[in-house]
Protein backbone atom coordinates (compact mmCIF):
# COMPACT_ATOMS: atom_id res chain seq x y z
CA UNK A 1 124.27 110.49 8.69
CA UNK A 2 127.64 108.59 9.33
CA UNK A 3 127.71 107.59 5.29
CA UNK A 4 126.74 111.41 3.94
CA UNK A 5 129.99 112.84 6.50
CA UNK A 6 131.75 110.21 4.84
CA UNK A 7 130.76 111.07 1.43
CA UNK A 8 131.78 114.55 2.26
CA UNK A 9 135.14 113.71 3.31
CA UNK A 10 135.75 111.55 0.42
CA UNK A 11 134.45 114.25 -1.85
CA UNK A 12 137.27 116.76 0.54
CA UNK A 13 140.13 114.15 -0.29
CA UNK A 14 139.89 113.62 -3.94
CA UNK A 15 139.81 117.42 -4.65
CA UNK A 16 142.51 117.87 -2.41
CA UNK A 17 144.30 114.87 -3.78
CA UNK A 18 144.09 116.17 -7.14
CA UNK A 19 145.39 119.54 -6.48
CA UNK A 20 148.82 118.29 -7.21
CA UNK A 21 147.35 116.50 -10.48
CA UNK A 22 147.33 118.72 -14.22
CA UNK A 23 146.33 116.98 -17.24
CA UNK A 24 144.19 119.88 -19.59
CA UNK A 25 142.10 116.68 -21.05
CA UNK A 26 138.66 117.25 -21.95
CA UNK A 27 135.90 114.73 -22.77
CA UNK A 28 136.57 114.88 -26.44
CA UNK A 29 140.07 114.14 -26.25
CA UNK A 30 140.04 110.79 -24.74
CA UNK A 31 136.77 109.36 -25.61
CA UNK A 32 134.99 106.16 -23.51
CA UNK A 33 133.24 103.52 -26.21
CA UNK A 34 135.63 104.30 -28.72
CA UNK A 35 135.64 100.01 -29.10
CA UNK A 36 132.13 100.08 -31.40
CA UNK A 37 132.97 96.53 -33.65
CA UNK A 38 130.40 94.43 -30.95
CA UNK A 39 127.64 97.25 -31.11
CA UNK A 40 124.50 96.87 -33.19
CA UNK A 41 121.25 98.79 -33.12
CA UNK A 42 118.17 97.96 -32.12
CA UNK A 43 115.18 99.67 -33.33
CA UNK A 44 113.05 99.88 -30.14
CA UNK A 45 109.46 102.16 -29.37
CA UNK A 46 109.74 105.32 -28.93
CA UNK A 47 110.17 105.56 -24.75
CA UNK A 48 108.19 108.45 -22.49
CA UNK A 49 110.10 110.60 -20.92
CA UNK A 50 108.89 111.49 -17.43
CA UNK A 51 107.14 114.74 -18.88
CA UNK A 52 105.17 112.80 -21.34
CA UNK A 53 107.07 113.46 -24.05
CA UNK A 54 107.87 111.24 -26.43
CA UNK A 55 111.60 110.52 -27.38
CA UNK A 56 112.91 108.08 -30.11
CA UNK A 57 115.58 105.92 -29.19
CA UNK A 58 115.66 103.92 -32.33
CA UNK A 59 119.42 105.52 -32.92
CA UNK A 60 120.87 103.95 -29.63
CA UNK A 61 123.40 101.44 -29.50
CA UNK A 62 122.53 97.87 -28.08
CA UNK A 63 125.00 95.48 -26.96
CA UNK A 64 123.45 91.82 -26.42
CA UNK A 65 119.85 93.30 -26.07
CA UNK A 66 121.41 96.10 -23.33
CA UNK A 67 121.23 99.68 -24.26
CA UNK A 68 125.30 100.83 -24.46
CA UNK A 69 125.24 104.45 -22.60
CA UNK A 70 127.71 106.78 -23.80
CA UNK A 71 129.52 109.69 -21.81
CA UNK A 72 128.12 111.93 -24.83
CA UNK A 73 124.27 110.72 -23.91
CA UNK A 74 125.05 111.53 -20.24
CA UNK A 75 126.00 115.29 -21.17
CA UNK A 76 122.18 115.35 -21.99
CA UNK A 77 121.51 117.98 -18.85
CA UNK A 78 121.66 121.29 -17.73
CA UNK A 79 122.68 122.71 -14.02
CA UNK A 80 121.91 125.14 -12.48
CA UNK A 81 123.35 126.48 -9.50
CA UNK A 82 121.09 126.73 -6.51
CA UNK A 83 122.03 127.79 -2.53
CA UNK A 84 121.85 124.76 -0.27
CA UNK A 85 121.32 125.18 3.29
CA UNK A 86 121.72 121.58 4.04
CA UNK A 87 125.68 122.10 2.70
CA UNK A 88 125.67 125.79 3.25
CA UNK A 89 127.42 126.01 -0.08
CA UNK A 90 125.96 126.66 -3.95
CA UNK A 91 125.32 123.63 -5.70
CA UNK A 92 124.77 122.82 -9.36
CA UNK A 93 121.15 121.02 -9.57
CA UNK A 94 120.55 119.07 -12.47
CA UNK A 95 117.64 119.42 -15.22
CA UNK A 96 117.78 116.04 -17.08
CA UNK A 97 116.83 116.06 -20.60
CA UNK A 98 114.44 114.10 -22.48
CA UNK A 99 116.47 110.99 -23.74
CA UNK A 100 118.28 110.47 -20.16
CA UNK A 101 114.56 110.99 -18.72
CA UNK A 102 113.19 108.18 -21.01
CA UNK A 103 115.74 105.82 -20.18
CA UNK A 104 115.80 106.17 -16.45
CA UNK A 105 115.39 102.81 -14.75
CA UNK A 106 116.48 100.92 -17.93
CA UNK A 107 119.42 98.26 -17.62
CA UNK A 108 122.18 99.72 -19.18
CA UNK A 109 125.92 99.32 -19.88
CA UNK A 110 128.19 102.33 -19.30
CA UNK A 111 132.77 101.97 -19.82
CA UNK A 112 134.74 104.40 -17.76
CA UNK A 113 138.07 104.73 -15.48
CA UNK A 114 137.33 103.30 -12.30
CA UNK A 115 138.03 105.35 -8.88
CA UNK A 116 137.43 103.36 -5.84
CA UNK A 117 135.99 105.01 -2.80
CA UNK A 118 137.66 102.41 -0.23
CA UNK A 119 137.84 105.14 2.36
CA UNK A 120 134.57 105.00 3.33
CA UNK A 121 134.80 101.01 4.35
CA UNK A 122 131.81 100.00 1.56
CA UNK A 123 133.26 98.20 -1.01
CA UNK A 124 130.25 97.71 -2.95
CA UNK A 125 130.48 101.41 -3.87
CA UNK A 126 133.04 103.32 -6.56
CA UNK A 127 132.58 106.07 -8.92
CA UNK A 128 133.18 105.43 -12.74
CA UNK A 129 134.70 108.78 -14.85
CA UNK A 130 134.56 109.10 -18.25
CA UNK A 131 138.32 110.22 -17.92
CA UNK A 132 141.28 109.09 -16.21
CA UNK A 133 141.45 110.12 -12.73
CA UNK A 134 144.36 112.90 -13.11
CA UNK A 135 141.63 114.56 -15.43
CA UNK A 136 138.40 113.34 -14.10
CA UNK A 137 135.53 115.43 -12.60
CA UNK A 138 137.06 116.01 -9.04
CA UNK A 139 140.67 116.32 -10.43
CA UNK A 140 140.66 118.04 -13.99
CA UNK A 141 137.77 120.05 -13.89
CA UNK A 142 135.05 117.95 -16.10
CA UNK A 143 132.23 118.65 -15.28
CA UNK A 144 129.66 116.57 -13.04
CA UNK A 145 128.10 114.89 -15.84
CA UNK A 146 131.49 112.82 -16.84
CA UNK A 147 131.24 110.94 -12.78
CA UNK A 148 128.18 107.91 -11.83
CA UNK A 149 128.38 106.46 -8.62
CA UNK A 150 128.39 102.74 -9.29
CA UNK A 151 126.40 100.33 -6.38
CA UNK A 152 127.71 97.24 -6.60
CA UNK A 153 125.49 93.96 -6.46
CA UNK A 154 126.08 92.32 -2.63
CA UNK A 155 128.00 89.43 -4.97
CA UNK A 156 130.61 91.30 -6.72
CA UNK A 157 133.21 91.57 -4.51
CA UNK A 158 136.27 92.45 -5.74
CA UNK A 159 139.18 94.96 -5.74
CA UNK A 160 138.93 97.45 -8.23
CA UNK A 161 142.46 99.75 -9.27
CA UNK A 162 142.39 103.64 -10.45
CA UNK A 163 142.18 103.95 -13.44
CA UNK A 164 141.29 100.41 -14.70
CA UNK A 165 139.29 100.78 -17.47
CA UNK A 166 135.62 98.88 -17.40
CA UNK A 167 132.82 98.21 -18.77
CA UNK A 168 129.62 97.79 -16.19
CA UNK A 169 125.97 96.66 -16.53
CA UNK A 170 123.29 97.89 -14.17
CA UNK A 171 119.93 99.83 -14.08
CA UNK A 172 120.24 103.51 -14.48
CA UNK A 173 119.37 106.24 -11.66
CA UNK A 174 118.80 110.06 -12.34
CA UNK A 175 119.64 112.19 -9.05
CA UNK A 176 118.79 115.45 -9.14
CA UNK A 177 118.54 116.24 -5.24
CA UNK A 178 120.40 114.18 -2.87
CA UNK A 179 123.70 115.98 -2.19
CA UNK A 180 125.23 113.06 -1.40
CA UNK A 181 125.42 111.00 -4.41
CA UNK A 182 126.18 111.75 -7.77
CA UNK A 183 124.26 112.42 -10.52
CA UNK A 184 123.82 109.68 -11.98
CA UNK A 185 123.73 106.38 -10.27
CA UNK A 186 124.30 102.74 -11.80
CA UNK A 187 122.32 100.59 -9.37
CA UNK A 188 122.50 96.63 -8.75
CA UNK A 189 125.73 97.04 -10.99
CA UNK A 190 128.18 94.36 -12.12
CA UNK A 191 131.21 94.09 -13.99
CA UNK A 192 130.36 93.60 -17.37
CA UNK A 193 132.39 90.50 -19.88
């Protein structure tokens, strides 16, 4: 309970914090994984999706055997905006599509701005945007799809800086109804080299 009123108040003080902020950036302007020289496909077997369909992801980009997640593949959903009790507030609920459905639990690598969450005393938690923080999701008005909350492995501790740019491996997480977590979630994560 103690770590959901703290997500809350985190969630409070970065939109208040970026009140003051203006930066009319959107996703296409300042494109993540622009750095493509180290990429090479992979032609893999088709994947199921969680609804049994079947989805081709012979056009996705592998990095050292890793699928490279893009900011673009992320915007693969739909939300819809639903009355919560629990928050007493409407809430856009995710519908995820097929290719972010067929990937879910896969090790992946995702590059973003970094925006620590040191507030809530658990280091081992941040949230990566796919834009700088003065135009991010909770400052610029991106939408939800351009934030992941990234769960640190126990050994990577370190300090992390706003806005650092990073590049992070871990296995991806679809949430599409705990209020208290983004929607996507990069589990067992590390900084990437």
């Amino acid at each position: 309970m103690i770590n959901k009123l703290l997500t809350i108040a985190i969630a409070a003080a970065l939109l208040t914090g970026c009140a003051s902020e203006s930066n009319n950036s959107t996703l296409a302007d300042d494109p993540v994984n622009v750095e493509t020289d180290s990429l090479r496909t992979d032609s893999l077997p088709p994947q199921k999706a969680v609804s049994g369909i079947a989805v081709d992801t012979s056009h996705f980009e592998y990095e050292d055997g890793v699928l490279r997640l893009t900011w673009e593949m992320l915007s693969d959903v739909v939300f819809t905006d639903e009355y919560s009790d629990e928050v007493q507030a409407y809430v856009p609920y995710p519908t995820f599509g097929a290719q972010l459905q067929a990937i879910e639990g896969r090790e992946v690598l995702i590059e973003g701005y970094i925006i620590p969450l040191e507030e809530t005393g658990d280091e081992t938690i941040l949230v990566l945007s796919a834009l700088p923080y003065s135009s991010c999701f909770f400052c610029g008005g991106a939408g939800p799809e351009s934030v992941m909350d990234i769960k640190l492995r126990p050994d990577e501790k370190r300090k992390f800086t706003t806005d650092d740019r990073m590049t992070f491996l871990g296995k991806l997480r679809l949430n599409d109804d705990d209020l208290y977590y983004l929607n996507y979630i990069l589990e067992d994560a590390a900084v990437y080299q």
